[in-house]
N, C-alpha and C. Protein backbone atom coordinates (compact mmCIF):
# COMPACT_ATOMS: atom_id res chain seq x y z
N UNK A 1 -19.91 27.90 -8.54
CA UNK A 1 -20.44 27.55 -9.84
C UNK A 1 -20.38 28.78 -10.75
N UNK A 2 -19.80 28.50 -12.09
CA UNK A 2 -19.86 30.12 -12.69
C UNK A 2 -20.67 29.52 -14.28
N UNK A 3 -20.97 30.49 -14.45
CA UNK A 3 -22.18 30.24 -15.71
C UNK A 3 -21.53 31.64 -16.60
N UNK A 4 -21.67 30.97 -17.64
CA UNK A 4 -20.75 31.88 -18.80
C UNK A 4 -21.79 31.66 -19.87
N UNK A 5 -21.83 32.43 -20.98
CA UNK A 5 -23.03 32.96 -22.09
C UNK A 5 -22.62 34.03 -23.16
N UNK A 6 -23.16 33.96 -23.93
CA UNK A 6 -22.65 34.87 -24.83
C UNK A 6 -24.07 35.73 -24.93
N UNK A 7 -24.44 37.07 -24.96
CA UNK A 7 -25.33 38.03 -25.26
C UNK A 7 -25.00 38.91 -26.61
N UNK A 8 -25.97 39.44 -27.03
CA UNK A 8 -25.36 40.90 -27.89
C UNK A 8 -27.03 41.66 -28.13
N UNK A 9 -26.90 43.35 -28.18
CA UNK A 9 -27.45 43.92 -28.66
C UNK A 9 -27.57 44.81 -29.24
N UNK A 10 -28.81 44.99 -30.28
CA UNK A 10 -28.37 45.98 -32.10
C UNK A 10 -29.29 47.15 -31.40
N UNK A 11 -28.86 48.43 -31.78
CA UNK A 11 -29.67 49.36 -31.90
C UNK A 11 -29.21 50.77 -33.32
N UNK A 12 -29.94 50.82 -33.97
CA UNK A 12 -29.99 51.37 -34.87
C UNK A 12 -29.16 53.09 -33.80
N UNK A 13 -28.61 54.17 -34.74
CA UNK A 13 -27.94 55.31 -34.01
C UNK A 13 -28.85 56.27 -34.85
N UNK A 14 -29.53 57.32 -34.10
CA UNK A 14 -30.36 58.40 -34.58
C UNK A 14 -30.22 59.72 -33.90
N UNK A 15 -30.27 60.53 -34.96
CA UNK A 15 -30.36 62.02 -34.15
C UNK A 15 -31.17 62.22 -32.95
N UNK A 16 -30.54 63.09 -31.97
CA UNK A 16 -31.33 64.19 -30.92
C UNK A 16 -31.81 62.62 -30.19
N UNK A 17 -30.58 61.46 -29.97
CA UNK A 17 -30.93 60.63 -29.10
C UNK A 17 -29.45 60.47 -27.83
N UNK A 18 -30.11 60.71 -26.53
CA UNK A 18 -28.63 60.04 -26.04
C UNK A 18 -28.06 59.03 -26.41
N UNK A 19 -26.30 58.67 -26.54
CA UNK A 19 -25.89 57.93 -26.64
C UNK A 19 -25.07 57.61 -24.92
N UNK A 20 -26.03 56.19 -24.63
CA UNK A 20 -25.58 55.46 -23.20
C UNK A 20 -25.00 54.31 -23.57
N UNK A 21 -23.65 54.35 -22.88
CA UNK A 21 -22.90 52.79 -23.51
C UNK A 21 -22.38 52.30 -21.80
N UNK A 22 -22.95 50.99 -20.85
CA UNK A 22 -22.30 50.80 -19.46
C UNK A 22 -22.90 52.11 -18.93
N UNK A 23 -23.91 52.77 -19.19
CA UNK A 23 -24.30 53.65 -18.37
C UNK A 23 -24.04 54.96 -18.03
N UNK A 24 -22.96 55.31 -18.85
CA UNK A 24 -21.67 56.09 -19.59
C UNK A 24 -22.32 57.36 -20.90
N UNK A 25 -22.82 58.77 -20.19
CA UNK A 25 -23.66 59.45 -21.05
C UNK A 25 -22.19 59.88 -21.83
N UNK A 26 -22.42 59.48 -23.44
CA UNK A 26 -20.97 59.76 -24.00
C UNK A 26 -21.76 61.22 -25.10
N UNK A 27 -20.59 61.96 -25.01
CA UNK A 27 -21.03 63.41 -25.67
C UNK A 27 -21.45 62.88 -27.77
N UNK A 28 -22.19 62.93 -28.08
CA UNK A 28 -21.86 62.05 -29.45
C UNK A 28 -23.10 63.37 -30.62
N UNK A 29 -23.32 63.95 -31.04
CA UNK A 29 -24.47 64.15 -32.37
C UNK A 29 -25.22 63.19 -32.42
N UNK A 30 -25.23 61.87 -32.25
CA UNK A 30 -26.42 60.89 -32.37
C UNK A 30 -26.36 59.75 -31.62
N UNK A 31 -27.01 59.46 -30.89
CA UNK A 31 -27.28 58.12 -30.12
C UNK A 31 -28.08 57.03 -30.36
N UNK A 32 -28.38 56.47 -29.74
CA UNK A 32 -29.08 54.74 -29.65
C UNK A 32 -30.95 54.72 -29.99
N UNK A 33 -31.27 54.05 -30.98
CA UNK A 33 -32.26 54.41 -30.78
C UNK A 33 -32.76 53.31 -30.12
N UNK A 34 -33.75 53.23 -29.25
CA UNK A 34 -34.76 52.26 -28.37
C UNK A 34 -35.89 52.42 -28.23
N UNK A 35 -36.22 51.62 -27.62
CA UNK A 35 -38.07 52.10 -26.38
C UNK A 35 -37.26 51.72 -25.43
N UNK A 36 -36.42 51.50 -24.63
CA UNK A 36 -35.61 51.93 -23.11
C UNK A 36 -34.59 53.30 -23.65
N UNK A 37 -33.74 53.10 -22.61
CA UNK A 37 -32.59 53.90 -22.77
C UNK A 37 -31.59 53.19 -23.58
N UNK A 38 -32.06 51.88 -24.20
CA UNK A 38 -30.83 51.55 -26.05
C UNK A 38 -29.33 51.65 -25.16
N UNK A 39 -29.03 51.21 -23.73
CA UNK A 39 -27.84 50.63 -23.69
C UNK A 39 -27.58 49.41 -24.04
N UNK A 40 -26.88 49.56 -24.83
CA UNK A 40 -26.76 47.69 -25.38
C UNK A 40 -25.37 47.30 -24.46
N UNK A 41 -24.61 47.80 -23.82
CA UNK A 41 -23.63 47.16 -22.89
C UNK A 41 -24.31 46.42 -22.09
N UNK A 42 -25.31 47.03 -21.13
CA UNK A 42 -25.95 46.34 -20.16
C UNK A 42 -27.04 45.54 -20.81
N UNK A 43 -27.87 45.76 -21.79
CA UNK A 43 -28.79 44.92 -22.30
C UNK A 43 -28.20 43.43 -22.77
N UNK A 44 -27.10 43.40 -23.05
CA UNK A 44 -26.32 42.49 -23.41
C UNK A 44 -25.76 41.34 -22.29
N UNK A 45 -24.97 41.97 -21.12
CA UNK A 45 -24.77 41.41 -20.12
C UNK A 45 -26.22 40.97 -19.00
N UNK A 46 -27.01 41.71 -19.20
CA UNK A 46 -28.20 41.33 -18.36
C UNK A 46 -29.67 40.30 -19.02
């Protein structure tokens, strides 16, 4: 049985924040802002 869905998630990008994309620390000047760690790859799929 396979179950298919569509997800998505917004996070605003702010200074002196990591940017995590799939879990993936990418070198960037500004990252994700959240109250988790603002990966929206996985927030999306999960």
């Amino acid at each position: 049985m396979y179950r298919t869905g569509i997800g998505f998630d917004v996070h605003a990008l702010a200074a002196d924040r990591p940017l995590i994309i799939g879990g993936v620390n990418i070198p960037h000047s500004k990252g994700l802002l959240g109250h988790s760690d603002a990966d929206v790859l996985v927030h999306a799929v999960m």
